[in-house]
Protein backbone atom coordinates (compact mmCIF):
# COMPACT_ATOMS: atom_id res chain seq x y z
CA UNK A 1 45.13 121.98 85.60
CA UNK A 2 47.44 119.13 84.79
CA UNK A 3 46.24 116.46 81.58
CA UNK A 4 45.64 113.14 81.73
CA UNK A 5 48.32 111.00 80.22
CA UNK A 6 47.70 108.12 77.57
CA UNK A 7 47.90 105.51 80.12
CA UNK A 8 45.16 107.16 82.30
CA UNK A 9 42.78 107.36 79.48
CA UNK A 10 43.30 103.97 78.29
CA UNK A 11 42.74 103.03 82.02
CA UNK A 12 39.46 105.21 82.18
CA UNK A 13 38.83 103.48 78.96
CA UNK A 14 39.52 99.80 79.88
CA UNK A 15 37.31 97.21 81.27
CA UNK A 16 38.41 97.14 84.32
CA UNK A 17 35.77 97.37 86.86
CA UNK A 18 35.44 101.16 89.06
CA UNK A 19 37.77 104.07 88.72
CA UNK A 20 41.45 104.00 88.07
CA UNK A 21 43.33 104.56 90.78
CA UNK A 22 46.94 106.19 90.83
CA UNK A 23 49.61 106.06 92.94
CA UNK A 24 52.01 109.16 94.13
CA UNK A 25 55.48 106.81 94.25
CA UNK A 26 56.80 109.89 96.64
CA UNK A 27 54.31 108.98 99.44
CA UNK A 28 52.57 105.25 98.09
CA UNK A 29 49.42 107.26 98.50
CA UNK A 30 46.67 106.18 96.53
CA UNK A 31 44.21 108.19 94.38
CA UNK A 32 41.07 107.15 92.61
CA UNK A 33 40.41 109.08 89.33
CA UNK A 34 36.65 110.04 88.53
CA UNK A 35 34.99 112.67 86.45
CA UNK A 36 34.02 116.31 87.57
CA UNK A 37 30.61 115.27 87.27
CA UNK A 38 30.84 112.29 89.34
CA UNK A 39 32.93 114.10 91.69
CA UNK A 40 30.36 117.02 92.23
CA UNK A 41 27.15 114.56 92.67
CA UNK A 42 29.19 112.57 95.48
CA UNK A 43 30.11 116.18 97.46
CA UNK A 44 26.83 117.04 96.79
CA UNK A 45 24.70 113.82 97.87
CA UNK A 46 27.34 112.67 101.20
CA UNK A 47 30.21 115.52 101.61
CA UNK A 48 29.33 118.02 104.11
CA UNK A 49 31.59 120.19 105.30
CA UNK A 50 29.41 122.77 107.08
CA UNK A 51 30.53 123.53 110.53
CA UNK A 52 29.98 121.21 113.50
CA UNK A 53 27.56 122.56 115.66
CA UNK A 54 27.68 122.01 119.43
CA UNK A 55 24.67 119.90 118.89
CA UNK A 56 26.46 117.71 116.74
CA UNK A 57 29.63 117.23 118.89
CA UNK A 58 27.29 116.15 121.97
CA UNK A 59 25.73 113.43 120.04
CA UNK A 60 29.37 112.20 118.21
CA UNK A 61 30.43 111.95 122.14
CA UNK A 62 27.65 110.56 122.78
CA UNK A 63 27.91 107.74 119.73
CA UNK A 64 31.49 106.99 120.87
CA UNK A 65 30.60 106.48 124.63
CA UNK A 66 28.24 104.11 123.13
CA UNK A 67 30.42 102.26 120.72
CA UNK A 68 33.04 101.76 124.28
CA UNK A 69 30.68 100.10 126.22
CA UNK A 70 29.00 102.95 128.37
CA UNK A 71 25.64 102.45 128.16
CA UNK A 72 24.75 104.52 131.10
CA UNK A 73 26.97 106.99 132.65
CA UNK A 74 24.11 108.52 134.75
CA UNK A 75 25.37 106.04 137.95
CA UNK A 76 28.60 108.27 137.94
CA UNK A 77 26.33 112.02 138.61
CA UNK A 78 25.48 109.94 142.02
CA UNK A 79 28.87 109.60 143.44
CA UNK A 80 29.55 111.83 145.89
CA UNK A 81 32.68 114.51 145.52
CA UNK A 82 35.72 113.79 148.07
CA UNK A 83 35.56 116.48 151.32
């Protein structure tokens, strides 16, 4: 576990509105900085990382056919295959 360094707690400290937020100045990646506890209730109340289920892979397919403008692909069960 690495500590936090003066200028992070004087940033967690501040009043500046939100989080801190860091940046890795190997990749400009940037990082928001929140407590354990804060951490835990946001996994726990959105984060789910349970396995996608078949069920929910249909309807994801179906949201993005959705979202590009097919409304209603049943027309395309009527064409006929080539002989």
């Amino acid at each position: 576990m690495t500590e936090l360094t003066e200028q992070q707690i004087q940033a967690m400290n501040g009043p500046v509105a939100g989080p801190p937020r860091l940046v890795n100045p190997h990749t400009n990646e940037t990082y928001v900085l929140i407590s354990l506890k804060e951490f835990e209730r946001l996994r726990q109340d959105a984060y789910d990382d349970s396995p996608w289920t078949g069920e929910d892979r249909l309807g994801l397919a179906w949201q993005a056919g959705a979202r590009a403008g097919w409304d209603d692909m049943d027309e395309y069960d009527a064409i006929p295959e080539p002989t």
